[in-house]
PDB file of N, CA and C in Angstrom:
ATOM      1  N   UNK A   1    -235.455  54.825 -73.638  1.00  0.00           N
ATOM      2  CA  UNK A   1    -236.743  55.464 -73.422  1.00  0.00           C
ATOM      3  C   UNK A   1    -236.530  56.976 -73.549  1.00  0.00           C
ATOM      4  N   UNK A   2    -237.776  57.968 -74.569  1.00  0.00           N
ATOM      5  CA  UNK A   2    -237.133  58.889 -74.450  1.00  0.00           C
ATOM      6  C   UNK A   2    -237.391  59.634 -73.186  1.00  0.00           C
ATOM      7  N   UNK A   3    -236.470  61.188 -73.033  1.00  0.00           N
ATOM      8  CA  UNK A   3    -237.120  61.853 -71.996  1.00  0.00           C
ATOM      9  C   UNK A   3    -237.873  63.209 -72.110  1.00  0.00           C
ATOM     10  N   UNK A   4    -238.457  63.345 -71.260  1.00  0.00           N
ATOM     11  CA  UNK A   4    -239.444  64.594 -71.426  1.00  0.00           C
ATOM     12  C   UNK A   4    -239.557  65.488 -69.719  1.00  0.00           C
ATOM     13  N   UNK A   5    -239.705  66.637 -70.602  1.00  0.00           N
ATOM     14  CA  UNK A   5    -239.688  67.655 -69.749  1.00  0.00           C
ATOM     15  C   UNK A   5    -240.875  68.446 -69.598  1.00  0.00           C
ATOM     16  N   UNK A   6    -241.631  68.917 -68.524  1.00  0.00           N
ATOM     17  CA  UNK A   6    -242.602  69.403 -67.964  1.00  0.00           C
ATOM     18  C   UNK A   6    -242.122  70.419 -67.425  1.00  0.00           C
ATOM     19  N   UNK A   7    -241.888  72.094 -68.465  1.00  0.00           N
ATOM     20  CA  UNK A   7    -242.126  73.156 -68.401  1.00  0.00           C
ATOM     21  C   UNK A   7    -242.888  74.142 -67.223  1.00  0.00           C
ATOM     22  N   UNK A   8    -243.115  74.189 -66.141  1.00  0.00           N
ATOM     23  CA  UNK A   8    -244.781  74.592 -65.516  1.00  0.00           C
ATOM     24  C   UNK A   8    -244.363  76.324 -65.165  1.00  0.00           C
ATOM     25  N   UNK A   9    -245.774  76.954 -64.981  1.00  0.00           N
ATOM     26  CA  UNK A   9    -245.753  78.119 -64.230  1.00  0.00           C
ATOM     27  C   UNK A   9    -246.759  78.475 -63.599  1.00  0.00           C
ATOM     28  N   UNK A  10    -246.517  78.340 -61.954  1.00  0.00           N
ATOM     29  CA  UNK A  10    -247.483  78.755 -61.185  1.00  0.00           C
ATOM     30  C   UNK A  10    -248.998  79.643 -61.717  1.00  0.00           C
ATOM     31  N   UNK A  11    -250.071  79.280 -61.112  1.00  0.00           N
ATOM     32  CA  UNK A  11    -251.134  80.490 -61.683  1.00  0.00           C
ATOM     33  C   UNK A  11    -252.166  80.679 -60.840  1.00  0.00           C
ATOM     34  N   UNK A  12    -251.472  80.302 -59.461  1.00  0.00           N
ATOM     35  CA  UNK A  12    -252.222  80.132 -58.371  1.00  0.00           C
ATOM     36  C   UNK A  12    -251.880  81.040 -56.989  1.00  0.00           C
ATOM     37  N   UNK A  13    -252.005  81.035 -55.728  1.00  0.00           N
ATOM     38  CA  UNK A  13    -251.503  81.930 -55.146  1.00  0.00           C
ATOM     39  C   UNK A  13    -250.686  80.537 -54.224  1.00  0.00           C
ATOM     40  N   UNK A  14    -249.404  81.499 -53.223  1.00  0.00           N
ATOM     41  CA  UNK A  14    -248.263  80.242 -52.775  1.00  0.00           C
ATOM     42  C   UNK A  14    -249.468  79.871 -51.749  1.00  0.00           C
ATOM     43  N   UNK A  15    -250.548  79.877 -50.902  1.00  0.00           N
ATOM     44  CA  UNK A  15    -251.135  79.420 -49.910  1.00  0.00           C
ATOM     45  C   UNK A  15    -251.736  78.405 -51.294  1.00  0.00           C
ATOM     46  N   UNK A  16    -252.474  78.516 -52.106  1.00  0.00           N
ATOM     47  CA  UNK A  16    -253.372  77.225 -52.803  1.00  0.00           C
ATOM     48  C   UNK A  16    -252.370  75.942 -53.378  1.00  0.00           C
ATOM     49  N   UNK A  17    -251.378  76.744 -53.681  1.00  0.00           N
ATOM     50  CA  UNK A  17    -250.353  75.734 -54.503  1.00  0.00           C
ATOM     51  C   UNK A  17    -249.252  74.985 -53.241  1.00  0.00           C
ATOM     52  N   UNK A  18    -249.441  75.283 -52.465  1.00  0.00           N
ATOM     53  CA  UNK A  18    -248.872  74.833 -51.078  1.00  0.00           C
ATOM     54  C   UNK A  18    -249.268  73.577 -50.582  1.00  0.00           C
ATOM     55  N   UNK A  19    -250.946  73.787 -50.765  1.00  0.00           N
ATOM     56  CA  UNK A  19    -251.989  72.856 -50.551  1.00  0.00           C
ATOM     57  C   UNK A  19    -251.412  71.045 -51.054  1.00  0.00           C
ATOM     58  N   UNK A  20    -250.944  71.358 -52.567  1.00  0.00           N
ATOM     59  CA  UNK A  20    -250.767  70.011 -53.612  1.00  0.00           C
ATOM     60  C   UNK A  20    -249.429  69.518 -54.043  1.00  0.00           C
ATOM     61  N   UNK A  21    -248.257  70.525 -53.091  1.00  0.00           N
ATOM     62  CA  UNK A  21    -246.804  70.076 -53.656  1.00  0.00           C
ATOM     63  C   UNK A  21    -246.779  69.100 -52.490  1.00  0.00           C
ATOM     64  N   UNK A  22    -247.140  68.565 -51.088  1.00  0.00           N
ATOM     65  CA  UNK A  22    -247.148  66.796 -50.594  1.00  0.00           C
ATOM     66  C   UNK A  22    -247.404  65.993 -52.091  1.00  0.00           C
ATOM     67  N   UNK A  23    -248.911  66.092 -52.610  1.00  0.00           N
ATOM     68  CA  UNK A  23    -249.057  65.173 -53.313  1.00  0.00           C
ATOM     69  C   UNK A  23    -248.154  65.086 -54.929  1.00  0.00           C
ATOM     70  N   UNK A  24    -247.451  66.271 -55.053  1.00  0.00           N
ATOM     71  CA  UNK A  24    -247.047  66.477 -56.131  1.00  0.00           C
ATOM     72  C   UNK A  24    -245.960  65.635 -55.998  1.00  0.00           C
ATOM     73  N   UNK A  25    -244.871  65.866 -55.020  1.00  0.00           N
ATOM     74  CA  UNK A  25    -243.589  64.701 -54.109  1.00  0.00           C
ATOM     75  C   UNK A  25    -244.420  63.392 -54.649  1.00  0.00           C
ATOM     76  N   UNK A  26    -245.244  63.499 -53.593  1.00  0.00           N
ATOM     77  CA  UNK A  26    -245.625  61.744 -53.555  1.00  0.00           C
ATOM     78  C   UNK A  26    -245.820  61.201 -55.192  1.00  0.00           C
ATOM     79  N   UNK A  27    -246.560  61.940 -55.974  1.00  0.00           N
ATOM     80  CA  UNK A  27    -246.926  61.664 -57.044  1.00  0.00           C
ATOM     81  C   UNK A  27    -245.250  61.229 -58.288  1.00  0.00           C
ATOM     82  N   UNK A  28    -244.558  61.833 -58.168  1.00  0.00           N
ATOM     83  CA  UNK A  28    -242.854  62.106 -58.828  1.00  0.00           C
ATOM     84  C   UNK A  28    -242.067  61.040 -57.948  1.00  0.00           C
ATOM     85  N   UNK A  29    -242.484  60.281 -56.574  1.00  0.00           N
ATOM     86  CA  UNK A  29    -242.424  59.379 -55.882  1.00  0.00           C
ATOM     87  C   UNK A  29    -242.508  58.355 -56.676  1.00  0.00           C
ATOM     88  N   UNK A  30    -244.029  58.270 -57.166  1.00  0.00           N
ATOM     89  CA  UNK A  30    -244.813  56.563 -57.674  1.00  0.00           C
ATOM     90  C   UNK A  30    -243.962  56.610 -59.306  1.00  0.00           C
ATOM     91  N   UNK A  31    -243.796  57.495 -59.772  1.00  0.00           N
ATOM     92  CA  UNK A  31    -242.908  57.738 -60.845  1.00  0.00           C
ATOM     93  C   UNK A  31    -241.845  57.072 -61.089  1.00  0.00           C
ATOM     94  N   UNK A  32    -240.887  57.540 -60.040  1.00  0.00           N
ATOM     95  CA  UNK A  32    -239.875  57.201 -59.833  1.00  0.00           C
ATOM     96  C   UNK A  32    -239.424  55.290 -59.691  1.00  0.00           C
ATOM     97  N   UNK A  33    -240.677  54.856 -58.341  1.00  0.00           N
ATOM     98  CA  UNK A  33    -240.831  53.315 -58.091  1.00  0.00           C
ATOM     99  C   UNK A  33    -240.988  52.714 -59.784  1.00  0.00           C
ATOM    100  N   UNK A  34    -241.884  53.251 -60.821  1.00  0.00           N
ATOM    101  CA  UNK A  34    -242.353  52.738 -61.834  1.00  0.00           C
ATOM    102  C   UNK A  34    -241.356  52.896 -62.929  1.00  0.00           C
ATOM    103  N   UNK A  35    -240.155  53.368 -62.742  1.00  0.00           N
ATOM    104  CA  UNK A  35    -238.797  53.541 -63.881  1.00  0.00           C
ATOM    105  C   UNK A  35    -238.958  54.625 -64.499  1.00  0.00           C
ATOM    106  N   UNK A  36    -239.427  55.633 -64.121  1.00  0.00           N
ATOM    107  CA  UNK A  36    -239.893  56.873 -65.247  1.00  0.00           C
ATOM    108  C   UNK A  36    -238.656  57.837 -65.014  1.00  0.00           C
ATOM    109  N   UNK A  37    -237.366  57.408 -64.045  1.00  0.00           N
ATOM    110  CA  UNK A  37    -236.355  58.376 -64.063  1.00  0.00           C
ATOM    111  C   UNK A  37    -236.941  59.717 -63.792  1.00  0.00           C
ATOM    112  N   UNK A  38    -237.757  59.864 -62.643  1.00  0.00           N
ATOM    113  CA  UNK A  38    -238.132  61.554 -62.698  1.00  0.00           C
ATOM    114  C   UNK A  38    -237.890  62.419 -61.417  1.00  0.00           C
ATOM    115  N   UNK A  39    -237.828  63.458 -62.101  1.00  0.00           N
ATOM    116  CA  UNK A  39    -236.904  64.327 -61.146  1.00  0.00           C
ATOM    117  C   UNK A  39    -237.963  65.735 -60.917  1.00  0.00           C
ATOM    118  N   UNK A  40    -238.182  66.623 -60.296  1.00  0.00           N
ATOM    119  CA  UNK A  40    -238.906  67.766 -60.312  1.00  0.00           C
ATOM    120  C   UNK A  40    -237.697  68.710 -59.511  1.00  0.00           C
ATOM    121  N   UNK A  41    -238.549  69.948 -59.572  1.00  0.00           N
ATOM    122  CA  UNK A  41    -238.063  71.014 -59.169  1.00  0.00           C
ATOM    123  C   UNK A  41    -238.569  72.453 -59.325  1.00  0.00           C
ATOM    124  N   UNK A  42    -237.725  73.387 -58.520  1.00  0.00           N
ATOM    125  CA  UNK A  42    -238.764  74.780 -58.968  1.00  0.00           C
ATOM    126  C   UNK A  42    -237.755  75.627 -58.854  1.00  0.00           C
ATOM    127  N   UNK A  43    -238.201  76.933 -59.527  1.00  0.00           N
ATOM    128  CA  UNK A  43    -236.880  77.607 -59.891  1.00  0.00           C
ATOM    129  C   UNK A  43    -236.011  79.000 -59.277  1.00  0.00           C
ATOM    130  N   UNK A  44    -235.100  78.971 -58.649  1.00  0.00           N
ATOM    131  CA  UNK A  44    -234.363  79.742 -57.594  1.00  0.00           C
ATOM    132  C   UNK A  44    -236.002  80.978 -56.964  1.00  0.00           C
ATOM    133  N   UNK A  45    -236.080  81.741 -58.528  1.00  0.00           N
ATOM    134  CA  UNK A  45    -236.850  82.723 -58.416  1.00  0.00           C
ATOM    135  C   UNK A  45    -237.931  82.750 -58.118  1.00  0.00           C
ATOM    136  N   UNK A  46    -238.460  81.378 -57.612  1.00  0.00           N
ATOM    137  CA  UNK A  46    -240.315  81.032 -57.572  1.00  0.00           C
ATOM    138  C   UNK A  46    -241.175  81.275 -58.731  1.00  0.00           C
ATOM    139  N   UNK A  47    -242.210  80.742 -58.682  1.00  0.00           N
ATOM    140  CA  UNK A  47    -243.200  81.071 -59.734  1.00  0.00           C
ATOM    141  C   UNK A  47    -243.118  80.091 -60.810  1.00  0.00           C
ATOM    142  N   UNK A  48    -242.375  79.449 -60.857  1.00  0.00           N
ATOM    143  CA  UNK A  48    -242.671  77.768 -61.812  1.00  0.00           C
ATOM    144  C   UNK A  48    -241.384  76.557 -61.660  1.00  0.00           C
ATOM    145  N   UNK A  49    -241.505  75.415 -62.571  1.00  0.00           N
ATOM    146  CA  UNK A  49    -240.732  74.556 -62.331  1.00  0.00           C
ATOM    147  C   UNK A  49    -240.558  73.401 -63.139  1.00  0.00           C
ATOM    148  N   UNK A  50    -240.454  72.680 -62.957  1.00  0.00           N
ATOM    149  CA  UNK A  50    -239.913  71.797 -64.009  1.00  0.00           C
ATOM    150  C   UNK A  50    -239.991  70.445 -63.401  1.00  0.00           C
ATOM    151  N   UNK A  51    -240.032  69.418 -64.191  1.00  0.00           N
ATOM    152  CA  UNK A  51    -240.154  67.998 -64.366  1.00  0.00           C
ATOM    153  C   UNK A  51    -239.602  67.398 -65.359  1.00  0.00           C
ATOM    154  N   UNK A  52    -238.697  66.813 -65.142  1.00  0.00           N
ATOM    155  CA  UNK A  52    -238.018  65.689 -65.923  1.00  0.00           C
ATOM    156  C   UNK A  52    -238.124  64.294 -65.886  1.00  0.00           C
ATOM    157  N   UNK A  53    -238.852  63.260 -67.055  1.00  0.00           N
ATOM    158  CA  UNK A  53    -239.193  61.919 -66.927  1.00  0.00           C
ATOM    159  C   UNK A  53    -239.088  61.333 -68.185  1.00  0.00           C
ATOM    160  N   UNK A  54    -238.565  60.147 -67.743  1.00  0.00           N
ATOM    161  CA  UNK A  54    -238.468  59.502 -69.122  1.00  0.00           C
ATOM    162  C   UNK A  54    -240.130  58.513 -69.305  1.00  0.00           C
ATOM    163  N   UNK A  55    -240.935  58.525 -70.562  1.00  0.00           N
ATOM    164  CA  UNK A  55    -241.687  57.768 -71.042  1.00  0.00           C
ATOM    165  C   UNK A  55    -241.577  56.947 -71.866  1.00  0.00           C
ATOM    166  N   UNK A  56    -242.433  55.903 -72.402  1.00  0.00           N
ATOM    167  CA  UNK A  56    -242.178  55.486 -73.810  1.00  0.00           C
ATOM    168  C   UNK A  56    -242.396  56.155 -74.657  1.00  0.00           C
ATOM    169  N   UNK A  57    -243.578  56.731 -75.100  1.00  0.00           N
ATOM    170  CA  UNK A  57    -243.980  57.765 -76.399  1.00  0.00           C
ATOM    171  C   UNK A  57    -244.221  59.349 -75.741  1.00  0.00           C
ATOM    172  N   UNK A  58    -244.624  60.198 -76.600  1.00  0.00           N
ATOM    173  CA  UNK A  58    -245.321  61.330 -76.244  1.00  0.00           C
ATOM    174  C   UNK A  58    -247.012  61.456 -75.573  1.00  0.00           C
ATOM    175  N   UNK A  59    -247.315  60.397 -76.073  1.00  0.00           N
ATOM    176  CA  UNK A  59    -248.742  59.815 -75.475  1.00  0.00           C
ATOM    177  C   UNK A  59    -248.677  59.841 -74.166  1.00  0.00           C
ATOM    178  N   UNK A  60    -247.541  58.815 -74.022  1.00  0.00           N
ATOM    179  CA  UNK A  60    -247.551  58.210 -72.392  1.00  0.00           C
ATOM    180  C   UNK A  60    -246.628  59.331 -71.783  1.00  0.00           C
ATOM    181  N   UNK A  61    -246.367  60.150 -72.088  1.00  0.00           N
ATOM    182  CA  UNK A  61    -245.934  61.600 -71.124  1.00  0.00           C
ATOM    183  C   UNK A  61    -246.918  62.684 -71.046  1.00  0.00           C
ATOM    184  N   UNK A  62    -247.805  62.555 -71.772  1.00  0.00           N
ATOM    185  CA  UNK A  62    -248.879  62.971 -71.833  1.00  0.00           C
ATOM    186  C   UNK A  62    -249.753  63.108 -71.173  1.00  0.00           C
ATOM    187  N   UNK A  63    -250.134  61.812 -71.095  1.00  0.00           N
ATOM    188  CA  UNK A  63    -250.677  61.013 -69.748  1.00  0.00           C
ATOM    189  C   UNK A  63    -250.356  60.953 -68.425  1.00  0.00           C
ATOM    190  N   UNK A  64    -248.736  61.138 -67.743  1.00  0.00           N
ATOM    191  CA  UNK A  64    -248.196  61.414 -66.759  1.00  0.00           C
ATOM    192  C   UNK A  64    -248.069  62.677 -66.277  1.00  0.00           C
ATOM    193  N   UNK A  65    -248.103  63.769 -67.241  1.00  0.00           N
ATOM    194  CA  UNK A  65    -248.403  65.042 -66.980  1.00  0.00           C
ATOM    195  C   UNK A  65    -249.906  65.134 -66.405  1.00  0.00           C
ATOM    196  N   UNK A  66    -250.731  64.909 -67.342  1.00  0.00           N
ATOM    197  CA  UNK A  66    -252.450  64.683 -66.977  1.00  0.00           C
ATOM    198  C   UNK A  66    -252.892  64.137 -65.294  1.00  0.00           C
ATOM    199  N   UNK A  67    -252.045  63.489 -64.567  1.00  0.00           N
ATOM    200  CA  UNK A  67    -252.407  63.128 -63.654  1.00  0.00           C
ATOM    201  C   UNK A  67    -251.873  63.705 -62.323  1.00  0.00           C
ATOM    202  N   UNK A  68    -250.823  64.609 -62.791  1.00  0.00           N
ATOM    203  CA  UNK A  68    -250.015  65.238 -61.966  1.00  0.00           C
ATOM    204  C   UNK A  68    -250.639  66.021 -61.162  1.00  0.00           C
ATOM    205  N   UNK A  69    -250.733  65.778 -59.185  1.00  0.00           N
ATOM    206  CA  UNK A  69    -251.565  66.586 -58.634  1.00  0.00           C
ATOM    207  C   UNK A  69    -251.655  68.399 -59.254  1.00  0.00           C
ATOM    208  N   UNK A  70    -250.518  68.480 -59.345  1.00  0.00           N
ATOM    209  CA  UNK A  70    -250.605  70.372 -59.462  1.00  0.00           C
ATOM    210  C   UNK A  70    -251.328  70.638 -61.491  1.00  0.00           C
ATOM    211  N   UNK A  71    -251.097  70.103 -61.933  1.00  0.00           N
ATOM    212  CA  UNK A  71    -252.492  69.809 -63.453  1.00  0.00           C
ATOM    213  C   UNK A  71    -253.424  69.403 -62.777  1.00  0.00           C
ATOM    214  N   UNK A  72    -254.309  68.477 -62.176  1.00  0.00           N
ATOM    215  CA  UNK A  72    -255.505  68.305 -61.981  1.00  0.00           C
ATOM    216  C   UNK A  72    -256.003  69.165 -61.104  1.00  0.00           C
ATOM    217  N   UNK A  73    -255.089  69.976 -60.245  1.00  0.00           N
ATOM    218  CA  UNK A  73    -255.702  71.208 -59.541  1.00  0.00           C
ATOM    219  C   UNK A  73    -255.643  72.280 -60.269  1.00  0.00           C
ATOM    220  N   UNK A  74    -255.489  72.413 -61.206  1.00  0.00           N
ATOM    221  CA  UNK A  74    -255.346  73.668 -61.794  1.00  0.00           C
ATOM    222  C   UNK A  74    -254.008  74.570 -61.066  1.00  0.00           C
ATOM    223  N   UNK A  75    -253.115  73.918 -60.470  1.00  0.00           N
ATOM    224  CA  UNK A  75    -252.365  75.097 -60.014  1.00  0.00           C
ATOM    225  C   UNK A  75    -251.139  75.972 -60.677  1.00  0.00           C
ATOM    226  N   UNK A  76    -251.434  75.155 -62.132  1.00  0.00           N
ATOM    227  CA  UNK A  76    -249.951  75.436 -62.951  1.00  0.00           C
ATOM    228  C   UNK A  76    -250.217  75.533 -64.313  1.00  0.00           C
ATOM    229  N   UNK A  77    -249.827  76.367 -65.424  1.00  0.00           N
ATOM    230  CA  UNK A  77    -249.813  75.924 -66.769  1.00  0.00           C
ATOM    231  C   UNK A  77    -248.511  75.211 -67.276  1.00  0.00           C
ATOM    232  N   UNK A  78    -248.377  74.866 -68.309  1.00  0.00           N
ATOM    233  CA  UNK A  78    -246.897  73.997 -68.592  1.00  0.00           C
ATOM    234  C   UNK A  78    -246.811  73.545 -69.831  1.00  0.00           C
ATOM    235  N   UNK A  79    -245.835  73.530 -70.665  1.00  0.00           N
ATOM    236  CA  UNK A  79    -245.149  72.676 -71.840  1.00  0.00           C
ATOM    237  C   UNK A  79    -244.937  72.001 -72.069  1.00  0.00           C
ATOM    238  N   UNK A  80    -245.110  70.775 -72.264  1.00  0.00           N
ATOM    239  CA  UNK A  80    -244.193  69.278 -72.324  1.00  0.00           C
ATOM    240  C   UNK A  80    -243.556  69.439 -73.234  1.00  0.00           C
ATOM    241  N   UNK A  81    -242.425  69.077 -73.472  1.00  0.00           N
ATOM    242  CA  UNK A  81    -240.992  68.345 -74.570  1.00  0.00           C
ATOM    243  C   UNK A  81    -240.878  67.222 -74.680  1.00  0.00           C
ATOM    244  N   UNK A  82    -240.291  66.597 -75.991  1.00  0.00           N
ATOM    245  CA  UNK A  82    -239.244  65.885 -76.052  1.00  0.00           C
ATOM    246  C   UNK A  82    -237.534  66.364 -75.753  1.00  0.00           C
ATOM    247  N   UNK A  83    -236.969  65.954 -74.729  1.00  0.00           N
ATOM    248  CA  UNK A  83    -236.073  66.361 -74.628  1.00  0.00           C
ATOM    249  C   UNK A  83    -234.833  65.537 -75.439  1.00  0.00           C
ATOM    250  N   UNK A  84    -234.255  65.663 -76.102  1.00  0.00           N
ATOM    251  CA  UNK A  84    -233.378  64.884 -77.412  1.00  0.00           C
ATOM    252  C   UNK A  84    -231.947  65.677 -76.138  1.00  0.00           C
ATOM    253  N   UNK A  85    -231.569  64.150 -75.809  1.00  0.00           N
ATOM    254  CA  UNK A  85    -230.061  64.818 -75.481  1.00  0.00           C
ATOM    255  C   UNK A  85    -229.195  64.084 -76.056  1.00  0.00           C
ATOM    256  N   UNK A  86    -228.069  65.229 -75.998  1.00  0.00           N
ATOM    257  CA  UNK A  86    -227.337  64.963 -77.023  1.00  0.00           C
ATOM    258  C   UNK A  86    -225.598  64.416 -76.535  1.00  0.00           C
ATOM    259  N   UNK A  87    -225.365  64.935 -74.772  1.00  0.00           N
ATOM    260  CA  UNK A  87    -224.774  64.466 -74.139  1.00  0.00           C
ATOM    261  C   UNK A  87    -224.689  64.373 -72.888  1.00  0.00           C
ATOM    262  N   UNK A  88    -224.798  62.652 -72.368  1.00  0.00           N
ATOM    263  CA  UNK A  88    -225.029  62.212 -70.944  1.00  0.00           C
ATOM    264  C   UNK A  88    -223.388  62.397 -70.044  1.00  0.00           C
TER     265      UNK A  88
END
């Protein structure tokens, strides 16, 4: 399955975006139960973060990004990838 990466950068203030990282956990939670191998995180310096998950297509990472509490709140912009690795 490939994997993909979710780029993000805060665009919110830390009290609003505070609000949706419970559901963001929980959400990278149901992920996880469902085989999507996913991992999150944010970066030493604050101000954005990252998501790593494996999907079947680009569609269906697509789609897992789309539902992600901190995207449906508006609290983040972000990139998705294909991440092609090259050694595990």
């Amino acid at each position: 399955m490939p994997t993909f990466v979710k780029i993000e950068k805060g665009i919110v203030n830390k009290n609003i975006f505070d609000r949706f990282v419970g559901d963001h956990k929980n959400y990278v939670r149901q992920l996880i139960e469902q085989g999507h191998q996913a991992k999150t995180g944010y970066w030493g310096e604050l101000g954005g973060g990252m998501l790593i998950f494996t999907a079947n297509s680009l569609e269906e990472a697509k789609g897992i990004v789309a539902q992600d509490p901190l995207i449906v709140n508006n609290c983040v912009t972000y990139e998705l990838h294909e991440w092609c690795i090259v050694v595990e």
